[in-house]
N, C-alpha and C. Protein backbone atom coordinates (compact mmCIF):
# COMPACT_ATOMS: atom_id res chain seq x y z
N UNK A 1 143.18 87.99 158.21
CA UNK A 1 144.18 88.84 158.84
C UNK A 1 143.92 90.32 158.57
N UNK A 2 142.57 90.42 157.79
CA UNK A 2 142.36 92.07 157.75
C UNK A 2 142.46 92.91 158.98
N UNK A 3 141.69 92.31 159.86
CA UNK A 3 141.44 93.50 161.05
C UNK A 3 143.23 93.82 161.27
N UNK A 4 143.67 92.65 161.65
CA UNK A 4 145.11 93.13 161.84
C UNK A 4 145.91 94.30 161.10
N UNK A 5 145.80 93.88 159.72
CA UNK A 5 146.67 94.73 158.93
C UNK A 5 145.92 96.27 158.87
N UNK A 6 144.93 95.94 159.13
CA UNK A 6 143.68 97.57 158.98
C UNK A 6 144.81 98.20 160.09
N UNK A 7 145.45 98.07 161.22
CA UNK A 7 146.08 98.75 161.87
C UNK A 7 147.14 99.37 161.76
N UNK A 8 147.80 98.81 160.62
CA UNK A 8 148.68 99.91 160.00
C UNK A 8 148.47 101.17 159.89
N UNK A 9 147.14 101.71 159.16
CA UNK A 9 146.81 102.97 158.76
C UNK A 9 146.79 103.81 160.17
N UNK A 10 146.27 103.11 160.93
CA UNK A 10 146.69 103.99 162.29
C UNK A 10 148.21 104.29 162.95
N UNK A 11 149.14 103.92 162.59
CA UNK A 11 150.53 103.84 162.83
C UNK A 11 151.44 105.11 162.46
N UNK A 12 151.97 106.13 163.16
CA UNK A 12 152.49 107.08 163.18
C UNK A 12 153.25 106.79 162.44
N UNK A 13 153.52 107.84 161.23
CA UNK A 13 154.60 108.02 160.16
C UNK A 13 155.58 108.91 160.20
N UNK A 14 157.16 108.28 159.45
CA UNK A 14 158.31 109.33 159.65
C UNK A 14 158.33 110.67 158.76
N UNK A 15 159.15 111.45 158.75
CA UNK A 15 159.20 111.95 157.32
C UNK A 15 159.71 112.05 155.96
N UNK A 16 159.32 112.18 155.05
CA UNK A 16 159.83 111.07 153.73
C UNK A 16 160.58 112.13 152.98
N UNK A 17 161.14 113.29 153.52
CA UNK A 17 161.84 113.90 152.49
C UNK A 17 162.93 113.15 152.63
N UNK A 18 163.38 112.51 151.34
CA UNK A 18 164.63 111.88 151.63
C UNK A 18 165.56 112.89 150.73
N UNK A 19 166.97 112.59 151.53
CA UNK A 19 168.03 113.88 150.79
C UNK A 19 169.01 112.51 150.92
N UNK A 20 169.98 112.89 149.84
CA UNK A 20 171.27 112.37 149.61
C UNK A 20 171.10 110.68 148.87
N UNK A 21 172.04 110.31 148.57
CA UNK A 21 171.75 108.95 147.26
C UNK A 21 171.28 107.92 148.14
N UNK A 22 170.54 107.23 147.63
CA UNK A 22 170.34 105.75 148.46
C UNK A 22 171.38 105.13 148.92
N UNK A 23 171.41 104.60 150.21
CA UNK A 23 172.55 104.19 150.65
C UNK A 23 172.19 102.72 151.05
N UNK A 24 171.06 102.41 151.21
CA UNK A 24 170.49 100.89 151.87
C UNK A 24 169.55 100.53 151.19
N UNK A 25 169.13 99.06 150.72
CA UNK A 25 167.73 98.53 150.52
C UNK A 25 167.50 97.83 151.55
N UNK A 26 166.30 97.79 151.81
CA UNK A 26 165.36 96.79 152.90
C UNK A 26 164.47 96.22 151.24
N UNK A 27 165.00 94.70 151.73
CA UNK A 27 164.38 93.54 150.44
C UNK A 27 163.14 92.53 151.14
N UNK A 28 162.01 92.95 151.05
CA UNK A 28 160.63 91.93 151.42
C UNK A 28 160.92 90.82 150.35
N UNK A 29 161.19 89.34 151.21
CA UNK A 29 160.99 88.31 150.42
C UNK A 29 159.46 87.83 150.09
N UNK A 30 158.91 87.45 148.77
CA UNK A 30 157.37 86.79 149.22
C UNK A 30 157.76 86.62 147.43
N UNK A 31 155.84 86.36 147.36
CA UNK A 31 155.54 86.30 145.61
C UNK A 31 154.45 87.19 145.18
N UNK A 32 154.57 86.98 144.49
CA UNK A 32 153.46 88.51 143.72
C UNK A 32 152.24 87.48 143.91
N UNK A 33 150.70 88.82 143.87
CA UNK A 33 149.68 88.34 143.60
C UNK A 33 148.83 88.09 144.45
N UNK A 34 147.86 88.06 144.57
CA UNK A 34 146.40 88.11 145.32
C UNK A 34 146.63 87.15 146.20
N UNK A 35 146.78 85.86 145.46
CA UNK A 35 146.44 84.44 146.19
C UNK A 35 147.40 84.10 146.98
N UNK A 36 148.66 84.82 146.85
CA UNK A 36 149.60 84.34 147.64
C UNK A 36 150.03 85.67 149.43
N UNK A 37 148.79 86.58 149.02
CA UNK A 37 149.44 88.13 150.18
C UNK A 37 149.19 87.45 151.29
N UNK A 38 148.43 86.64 152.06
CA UNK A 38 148.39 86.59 153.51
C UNK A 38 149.39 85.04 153.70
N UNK A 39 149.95 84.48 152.71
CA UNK A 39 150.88 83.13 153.26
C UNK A 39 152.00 83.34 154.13
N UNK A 40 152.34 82.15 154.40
CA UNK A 40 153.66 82.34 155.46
C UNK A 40 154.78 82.57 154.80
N UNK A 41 154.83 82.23 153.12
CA UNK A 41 156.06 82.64 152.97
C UNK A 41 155.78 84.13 152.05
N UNK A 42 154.87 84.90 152.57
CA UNK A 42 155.19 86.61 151.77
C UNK A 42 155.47 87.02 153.27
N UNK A 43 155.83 86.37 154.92
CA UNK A 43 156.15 87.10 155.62
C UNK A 43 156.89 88.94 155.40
N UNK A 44 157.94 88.31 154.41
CA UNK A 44 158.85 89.53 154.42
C UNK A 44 157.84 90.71 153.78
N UNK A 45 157.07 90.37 153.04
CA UNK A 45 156.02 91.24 151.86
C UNK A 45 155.29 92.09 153.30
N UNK A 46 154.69 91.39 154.20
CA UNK A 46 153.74 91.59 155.14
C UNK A 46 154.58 93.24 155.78
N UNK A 47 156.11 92.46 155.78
CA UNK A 47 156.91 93.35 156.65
C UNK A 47 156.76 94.47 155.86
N UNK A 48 157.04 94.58 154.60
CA UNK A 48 157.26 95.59 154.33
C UNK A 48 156.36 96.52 154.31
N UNK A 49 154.97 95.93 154.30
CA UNK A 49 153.72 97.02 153.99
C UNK A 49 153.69 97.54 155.61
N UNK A 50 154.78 96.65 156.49
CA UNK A 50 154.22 97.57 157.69
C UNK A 50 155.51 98.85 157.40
N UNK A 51 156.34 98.77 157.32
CA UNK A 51 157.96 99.25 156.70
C UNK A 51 157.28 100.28 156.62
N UNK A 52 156.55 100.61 154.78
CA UNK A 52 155.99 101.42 154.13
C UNK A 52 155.17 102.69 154.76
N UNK A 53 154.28 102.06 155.83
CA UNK A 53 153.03 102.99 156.66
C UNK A 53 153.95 103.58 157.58
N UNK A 54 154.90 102.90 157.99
CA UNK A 54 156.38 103.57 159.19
C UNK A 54 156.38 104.71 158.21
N UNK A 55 157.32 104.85 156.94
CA UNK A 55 157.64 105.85 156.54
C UNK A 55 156.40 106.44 155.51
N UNK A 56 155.39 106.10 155.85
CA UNK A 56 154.94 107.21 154.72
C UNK A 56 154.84 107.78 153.26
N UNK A 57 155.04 106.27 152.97
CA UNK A 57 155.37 106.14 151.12
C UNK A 57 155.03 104.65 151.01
N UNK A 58 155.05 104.72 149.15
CA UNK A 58 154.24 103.11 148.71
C UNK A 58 155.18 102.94 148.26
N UNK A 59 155.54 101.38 147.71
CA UNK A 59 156.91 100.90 147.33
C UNK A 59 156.24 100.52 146.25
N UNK A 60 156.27 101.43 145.19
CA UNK A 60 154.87 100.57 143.93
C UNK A 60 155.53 101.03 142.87
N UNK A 61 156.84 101.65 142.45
CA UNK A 61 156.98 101.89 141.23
C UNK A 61 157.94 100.45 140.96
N UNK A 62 157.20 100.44 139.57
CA UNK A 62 158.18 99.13 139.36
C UNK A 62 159.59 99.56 138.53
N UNK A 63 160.62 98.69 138.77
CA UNK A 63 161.80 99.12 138.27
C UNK A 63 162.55 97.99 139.02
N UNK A 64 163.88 97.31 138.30
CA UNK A 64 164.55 96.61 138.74
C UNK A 64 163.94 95.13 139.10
N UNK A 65 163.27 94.58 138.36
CA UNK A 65 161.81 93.31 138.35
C UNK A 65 161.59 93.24 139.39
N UNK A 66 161.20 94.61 139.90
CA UNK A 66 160.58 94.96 141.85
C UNK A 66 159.45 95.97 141.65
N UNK A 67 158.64 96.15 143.16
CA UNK A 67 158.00 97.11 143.28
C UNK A 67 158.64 97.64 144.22
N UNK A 68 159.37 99.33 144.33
CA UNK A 68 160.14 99.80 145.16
C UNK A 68 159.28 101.15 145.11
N UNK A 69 160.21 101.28 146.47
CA UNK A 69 159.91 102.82 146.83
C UNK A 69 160.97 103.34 147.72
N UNK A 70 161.41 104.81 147.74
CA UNK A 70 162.76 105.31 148.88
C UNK A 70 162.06 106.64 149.69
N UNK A 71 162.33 106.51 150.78
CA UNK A 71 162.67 107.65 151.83
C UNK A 71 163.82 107.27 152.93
N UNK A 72 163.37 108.23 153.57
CA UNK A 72 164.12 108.10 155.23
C UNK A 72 164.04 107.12 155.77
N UNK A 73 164.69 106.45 156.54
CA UNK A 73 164.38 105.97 157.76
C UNK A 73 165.39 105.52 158.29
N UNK A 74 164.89 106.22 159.86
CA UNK A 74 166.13 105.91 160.64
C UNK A 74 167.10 106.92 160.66
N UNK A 75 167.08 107.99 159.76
CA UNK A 75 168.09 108.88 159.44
C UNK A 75 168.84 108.06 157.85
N UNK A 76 168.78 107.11 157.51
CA UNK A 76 169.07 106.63 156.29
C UNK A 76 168.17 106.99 154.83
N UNK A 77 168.76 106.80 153.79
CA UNK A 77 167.87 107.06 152.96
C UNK A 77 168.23 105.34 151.88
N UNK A 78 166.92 104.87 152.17
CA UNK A 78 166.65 103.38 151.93
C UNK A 78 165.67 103.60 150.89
N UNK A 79 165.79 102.48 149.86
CA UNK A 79 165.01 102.15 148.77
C UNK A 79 164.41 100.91 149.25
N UNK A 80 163.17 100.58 149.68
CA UNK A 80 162.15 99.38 149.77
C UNK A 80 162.23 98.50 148.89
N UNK A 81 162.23 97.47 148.71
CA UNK A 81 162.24 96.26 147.08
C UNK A 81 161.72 95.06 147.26
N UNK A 82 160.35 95.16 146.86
CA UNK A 82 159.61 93.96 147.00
C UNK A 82 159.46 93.35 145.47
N UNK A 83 160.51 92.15 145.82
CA UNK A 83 160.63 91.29 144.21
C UNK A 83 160.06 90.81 143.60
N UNK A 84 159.32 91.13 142.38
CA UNK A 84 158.26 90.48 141.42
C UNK A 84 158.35 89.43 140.71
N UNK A 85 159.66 88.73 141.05
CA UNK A 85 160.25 87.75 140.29
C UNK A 85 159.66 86.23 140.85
N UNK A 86 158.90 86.40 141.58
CA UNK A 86 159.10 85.05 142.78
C UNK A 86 160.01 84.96 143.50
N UNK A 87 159.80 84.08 144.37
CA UNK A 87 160.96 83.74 145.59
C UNK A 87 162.50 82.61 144.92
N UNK A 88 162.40 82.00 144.18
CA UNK A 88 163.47 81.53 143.66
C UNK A 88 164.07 82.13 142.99
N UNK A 89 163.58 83.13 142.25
CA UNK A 89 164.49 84.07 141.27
C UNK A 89 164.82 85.62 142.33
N UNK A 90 164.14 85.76 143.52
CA UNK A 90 164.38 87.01 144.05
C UNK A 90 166.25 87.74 144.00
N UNK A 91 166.72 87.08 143.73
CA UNK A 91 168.17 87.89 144.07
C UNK A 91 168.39 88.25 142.38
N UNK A 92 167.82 88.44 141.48
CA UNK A 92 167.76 89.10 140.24
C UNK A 92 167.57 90.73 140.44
N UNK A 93 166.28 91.35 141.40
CA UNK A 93 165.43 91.90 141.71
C UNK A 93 167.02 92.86 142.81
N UNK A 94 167.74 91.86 143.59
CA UNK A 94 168.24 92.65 144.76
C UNK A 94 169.30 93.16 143.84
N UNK A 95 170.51 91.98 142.93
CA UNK A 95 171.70 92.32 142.07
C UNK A 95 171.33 93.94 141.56
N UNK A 96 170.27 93.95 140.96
CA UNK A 96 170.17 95.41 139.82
C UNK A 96 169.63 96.24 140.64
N UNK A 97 169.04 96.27 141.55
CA UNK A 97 169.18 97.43 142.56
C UNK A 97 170.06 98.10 143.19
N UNK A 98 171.18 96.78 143.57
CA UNK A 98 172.07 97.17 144.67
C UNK A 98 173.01 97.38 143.03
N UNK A 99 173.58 97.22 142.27
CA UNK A 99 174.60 97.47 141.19
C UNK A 99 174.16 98.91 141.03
N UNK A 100 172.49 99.29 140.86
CA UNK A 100 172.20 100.67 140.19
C UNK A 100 172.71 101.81 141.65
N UNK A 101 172.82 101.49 142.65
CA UNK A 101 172.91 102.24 143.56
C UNK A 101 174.35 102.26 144.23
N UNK A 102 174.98 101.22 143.96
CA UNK A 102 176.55 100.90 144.62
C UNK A 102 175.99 100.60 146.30
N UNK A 103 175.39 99.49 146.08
CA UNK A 103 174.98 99.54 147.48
C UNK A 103 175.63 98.16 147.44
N UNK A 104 176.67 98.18 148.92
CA UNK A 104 177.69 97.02 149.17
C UNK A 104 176.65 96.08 149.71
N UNK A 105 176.63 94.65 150.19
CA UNK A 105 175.84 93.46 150.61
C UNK A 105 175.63 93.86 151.90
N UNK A 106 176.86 94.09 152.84
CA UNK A 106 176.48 94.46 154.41
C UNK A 106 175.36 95.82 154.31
N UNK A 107 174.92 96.38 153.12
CA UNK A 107 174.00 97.77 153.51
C UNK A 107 172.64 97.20 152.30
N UNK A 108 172.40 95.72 152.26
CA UNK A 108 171.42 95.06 151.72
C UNK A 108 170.87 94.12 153.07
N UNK A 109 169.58 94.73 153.49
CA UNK A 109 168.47 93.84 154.45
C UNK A 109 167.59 93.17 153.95
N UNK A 110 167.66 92.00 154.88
CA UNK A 110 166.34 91.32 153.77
C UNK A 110 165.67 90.64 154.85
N UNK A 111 164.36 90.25 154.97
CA UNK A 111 163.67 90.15 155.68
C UNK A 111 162.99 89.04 154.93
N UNK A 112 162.96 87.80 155.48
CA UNK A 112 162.59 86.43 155.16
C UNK A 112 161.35 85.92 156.11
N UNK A 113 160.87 85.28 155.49
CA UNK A 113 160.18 83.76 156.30
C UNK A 113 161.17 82.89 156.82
N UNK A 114 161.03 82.33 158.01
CA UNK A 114 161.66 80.61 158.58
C UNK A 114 160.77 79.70 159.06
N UNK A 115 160.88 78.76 158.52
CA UNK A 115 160.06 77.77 158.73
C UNK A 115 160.49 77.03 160.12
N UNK A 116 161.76 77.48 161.08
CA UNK A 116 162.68 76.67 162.00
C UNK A 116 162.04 77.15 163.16
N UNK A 117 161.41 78.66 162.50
CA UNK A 117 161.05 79.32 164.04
C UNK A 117 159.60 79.32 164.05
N UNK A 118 159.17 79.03 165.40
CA UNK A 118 156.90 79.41 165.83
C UNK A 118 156.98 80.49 165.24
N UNK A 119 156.10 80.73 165.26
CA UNK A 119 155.19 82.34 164.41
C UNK A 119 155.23 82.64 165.74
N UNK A 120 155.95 83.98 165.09
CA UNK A 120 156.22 85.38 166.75
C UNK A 120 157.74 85.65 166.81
N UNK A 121 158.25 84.15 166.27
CA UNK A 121 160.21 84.31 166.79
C UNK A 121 160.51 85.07 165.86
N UNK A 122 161.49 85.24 165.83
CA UNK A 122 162.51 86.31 165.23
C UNK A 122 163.89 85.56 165.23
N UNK A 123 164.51 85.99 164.01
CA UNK A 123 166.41 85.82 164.41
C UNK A 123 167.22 87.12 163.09
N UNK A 124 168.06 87.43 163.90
CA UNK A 124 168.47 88.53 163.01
C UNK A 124 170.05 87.70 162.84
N UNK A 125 170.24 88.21 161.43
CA UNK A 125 171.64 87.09 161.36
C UNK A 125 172.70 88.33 160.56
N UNK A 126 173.82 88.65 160.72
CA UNK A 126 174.81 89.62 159.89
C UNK A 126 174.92 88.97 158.81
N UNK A 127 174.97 87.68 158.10
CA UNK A 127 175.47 86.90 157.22
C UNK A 127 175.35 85.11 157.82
N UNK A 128 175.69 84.18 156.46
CA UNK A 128 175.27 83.24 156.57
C UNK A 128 174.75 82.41 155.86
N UNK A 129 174.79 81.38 155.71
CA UNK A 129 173.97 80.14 154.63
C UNK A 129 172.69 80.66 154.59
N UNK A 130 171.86 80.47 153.33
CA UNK A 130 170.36 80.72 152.83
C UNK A 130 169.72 79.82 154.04
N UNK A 131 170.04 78.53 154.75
CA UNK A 131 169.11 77.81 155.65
C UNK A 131 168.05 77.13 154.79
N UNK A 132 168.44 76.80 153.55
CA UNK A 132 167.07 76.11 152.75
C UNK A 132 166.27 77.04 152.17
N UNK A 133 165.86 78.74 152.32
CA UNK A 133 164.98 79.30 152.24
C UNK A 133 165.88 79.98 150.72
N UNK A 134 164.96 79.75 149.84
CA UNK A 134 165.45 79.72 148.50
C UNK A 134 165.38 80.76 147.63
N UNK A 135 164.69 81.99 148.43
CA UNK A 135 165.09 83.46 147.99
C UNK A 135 166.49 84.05 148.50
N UNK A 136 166.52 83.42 149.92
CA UNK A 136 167.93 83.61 150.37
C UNK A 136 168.84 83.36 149.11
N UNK A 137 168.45 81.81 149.51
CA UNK A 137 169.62 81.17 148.31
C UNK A 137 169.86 82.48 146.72
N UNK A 138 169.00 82.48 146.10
CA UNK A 138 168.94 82.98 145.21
C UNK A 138 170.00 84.77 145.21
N UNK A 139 169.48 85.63 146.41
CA UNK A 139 170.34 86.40 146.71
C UNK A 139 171.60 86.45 146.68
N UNK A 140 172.42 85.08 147.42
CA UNK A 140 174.03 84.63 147.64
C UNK A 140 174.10 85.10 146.72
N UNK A 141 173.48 84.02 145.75
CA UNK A 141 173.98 83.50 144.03
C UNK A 141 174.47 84.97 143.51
N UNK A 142 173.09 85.34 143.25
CA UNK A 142 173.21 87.05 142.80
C UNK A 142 173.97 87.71 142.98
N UNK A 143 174.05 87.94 144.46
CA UNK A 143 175.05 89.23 144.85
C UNK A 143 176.65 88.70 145.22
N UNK A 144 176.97 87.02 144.96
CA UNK A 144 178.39 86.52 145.13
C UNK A 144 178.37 86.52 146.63
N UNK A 145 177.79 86.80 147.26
CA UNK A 145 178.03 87.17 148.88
C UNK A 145 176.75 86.79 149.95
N UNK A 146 177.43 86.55 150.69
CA UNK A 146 176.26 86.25 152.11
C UNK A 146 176.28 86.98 153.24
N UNK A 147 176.99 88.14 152.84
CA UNK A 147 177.57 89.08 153.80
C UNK A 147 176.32 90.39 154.19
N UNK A 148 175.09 89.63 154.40
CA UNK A 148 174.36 90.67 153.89
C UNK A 148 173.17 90.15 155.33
N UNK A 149 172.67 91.43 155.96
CA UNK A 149 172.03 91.26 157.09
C UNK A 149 170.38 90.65 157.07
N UNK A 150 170.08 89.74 157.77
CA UNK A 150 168.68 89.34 156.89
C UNK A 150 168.44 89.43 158.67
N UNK A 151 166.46 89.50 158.39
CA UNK A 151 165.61 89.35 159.77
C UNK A 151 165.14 88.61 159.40
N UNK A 152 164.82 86.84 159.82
CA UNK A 152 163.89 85.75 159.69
C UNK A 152 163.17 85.90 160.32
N UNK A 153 161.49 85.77 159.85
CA UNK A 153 160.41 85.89 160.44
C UNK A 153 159.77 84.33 161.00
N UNK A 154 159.94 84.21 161.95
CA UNK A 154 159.08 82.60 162.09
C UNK A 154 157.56 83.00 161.35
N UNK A 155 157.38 81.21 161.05
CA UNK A 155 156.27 81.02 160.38
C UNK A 155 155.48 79.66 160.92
N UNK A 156 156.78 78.93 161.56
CA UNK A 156 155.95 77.78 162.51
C UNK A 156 156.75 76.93 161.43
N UNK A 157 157.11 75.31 162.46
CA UNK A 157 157.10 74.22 161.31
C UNK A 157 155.73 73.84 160.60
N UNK A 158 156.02 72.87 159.45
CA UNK A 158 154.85 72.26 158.86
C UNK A 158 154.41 71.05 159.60
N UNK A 159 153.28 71.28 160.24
CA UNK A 159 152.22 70.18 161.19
C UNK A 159 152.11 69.02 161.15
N UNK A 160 153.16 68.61 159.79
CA UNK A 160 152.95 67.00 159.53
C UNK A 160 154.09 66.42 158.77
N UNK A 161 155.22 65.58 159.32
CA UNK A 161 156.27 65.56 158.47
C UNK A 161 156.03 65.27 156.80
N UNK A 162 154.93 64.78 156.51
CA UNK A 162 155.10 64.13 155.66
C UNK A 162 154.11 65.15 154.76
N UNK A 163 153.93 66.33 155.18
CA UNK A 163 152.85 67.16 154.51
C UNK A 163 154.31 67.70 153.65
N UNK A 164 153.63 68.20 152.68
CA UNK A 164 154.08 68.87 151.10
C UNK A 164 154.82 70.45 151.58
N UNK A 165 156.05 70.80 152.00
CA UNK A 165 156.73 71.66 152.42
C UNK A 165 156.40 73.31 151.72
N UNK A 166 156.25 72.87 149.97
CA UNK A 166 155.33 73.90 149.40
C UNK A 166 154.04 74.46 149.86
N UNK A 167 153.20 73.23 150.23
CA UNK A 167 151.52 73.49 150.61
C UNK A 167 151.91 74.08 152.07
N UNK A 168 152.99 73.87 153.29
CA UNK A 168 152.81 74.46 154.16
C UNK A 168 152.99 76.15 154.14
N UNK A 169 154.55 76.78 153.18
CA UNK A 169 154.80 77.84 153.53
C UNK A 169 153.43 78.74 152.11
N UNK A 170 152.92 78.25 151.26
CA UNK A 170 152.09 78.87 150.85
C UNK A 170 150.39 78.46 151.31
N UNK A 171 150.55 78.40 152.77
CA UNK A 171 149.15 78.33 153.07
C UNK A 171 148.87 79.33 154.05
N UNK A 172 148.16 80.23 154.46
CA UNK A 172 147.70 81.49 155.37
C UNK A 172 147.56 81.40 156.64
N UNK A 173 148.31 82.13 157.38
CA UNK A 173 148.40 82.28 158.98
C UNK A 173 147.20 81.88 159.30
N UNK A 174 146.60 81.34 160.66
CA UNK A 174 145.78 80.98 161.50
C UNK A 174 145.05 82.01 162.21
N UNK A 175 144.10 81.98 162.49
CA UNK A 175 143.67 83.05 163.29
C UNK A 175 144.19 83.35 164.57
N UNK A 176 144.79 82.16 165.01
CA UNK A 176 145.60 82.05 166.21
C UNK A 176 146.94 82.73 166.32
N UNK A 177 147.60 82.72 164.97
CA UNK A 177 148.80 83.26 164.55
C UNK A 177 148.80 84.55 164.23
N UNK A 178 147.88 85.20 164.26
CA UNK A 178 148.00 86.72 163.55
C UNK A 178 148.38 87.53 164.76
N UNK A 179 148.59 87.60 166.01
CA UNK A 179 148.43 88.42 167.08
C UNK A 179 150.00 88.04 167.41
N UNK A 180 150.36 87.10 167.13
CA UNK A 180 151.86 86.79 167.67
C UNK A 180 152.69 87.29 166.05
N UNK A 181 151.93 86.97 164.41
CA UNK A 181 153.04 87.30 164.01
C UNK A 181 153.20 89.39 163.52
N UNK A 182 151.85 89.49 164.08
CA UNK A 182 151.56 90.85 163.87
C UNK A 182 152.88 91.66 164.97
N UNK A 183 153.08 91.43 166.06
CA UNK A 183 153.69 91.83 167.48
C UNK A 183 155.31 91.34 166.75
N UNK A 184 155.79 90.39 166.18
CA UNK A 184 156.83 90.12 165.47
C UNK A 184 157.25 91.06 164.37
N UNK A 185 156.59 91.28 163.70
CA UNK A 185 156.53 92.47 162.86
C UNK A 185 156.91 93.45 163.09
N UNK A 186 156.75 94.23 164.31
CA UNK A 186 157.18 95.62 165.04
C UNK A 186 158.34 95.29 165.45
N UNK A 187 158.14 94.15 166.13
CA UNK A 187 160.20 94.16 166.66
C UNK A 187 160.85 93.90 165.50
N UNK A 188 160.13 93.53 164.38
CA UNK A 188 161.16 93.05 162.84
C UNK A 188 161.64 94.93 162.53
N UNK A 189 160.96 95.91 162.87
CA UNK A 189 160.87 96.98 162.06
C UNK A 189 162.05 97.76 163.04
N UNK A 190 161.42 97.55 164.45
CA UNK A 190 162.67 98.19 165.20
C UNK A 190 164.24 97.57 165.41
N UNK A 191 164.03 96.08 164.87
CA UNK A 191 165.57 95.66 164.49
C UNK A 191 165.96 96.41 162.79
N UNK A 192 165.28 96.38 162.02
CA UNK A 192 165.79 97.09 161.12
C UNK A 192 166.61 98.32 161.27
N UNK A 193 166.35 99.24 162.16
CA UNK A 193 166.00 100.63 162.11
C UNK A 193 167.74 100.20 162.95
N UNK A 194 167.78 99.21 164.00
CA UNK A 194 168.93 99.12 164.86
C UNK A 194 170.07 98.64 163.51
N UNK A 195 169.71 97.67 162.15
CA UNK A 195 170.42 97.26 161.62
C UNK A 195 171.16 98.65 160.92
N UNK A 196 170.33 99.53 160.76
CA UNK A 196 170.27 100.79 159.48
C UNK A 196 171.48 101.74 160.30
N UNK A 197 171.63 101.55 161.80
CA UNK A 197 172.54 102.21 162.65
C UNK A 197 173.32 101.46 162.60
N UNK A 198 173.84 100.76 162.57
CA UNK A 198 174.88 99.64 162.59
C UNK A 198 175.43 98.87 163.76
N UNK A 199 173.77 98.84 164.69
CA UNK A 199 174.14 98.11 165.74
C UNK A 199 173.11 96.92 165.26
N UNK A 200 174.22 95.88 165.08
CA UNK A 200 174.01 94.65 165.15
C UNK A 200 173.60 94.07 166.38
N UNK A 201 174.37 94.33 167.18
CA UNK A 201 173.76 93.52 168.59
C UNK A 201 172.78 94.03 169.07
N UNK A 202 172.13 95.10 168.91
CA UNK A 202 170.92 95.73 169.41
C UNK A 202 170.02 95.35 168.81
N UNK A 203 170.27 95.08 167.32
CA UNK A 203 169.20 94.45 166.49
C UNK A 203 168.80 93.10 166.64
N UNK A 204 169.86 92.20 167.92
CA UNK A 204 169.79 90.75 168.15
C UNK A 204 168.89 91.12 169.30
N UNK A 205 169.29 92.01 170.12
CA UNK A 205 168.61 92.14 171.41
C UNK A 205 166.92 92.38 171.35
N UNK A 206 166.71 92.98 170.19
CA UNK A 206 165.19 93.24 170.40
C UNK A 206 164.68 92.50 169.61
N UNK A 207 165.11 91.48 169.06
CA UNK A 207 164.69 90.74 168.18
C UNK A 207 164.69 88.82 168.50
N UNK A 208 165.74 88.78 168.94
CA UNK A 208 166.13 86.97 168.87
C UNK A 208 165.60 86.78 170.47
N UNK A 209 165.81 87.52 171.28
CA UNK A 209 165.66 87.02 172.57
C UNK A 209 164.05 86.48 173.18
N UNK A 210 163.39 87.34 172.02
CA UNK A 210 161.80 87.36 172.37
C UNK A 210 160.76 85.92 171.89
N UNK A 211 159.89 85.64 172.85
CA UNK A 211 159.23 84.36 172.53
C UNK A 211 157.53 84.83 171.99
N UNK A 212 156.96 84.75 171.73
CA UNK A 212 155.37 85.06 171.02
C UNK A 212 154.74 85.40 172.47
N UNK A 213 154.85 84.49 173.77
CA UNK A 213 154.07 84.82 174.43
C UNK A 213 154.45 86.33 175.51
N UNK A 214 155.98 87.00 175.30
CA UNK A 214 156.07 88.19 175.48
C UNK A 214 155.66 89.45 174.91
């Protein structure tokens, strides 16, 4: 998936003076580490490094058992938080961010893998059950609340009922898959940007309605 991601660096950036207190996190679900950066379930990780090249900053200082980073975007001033904890413990990572900042659940984004949707779909949800996906879960727990806006990234079901649900979401996009979940990615970034305004339904519109082969 290099050539793909090499295209970030070409991607017009915002500007990162950020003024006034953090008011939002955008939370990349995934797991730390080499072996795990191109799987289906660091989707949200993927997102964020595209997030990052949008605005023009690295999300690399660690703090809060995350690698974060804050600027602009959107006219918001958002702290990035990609959780070092793993995906079952991730809502450790969101609690002490959002406590250090007074940041309420509805102004916490999080950007997941789904295993329900092909690689390319999208669903943007205001709140809602984790759906099985166990960083979600972990978040509720954390933050007491589900009141909190997430973008699910399809990742495709697993190809074989009876295949090992772990071995599917930690195994690496297809070569076939990189062009549909790369194109998912951008509408993941411009529903953010609609979430960060507080249009929800705009953030459904450019996001849920779309199929891989548009």
């Amino acid at each position: 998936m290099a050539d793909i991601f090499d295209l970030f660096r070409k991607i017009s950036t915002e500007s990162t003076g950020a003024t006034g207190p953090v008011t939002h996190l955008i939370v990349g679900l995934g797991n730390p580490g080499d072996k795990y950066f191109h799987t289906r379930h660091n989707a949200g990780f993927l997102t964020l490094d595209y997030v990052e090249q949008k605005m023009g900053i690295r999300a690399n200082t660690s703090k809060f058992h995350a690698l974060v980073g804050d600027g602009m975007l959107c006219g918001k001033h958002v702290m990035l938080v990609r959780p070092q904890t793993y995906m079952n413990s991730s809502g450790e990572a969101v609690r002490e961010a959002a406590n250090f900042y007074h940041i309420p659940p509805e102004h916490v984004l999080v950007v997941s893998d789904d295993i329900s949707l092909e690689v390319g779909r999208l669903r943007v949800r205001e709140k809602g059950s984790d759906g099985g996906q166990r960083g979600l879960r972990s978040i509720i727990e954390q933050l007491g609340s589900d009141a909190f806006p997430r973008v699910k990234m399809g990742v495709g079901k697993k190809p074989h009922p009876d295949m090992d649900l772990a071995d599917w979401v930690l195994s690496e996009f297809r070569k076939e898959e990189e062009k549909p979940f790369f194109a998912a990615i951008e509408r993941a970034y411009m529903g953010l940007c609609k979430l960060l305004e507080g249009d929800v339904d705009g953030a459904k519109q450019v996001c849920n309605g779309f199929s891989p082969e548009q």
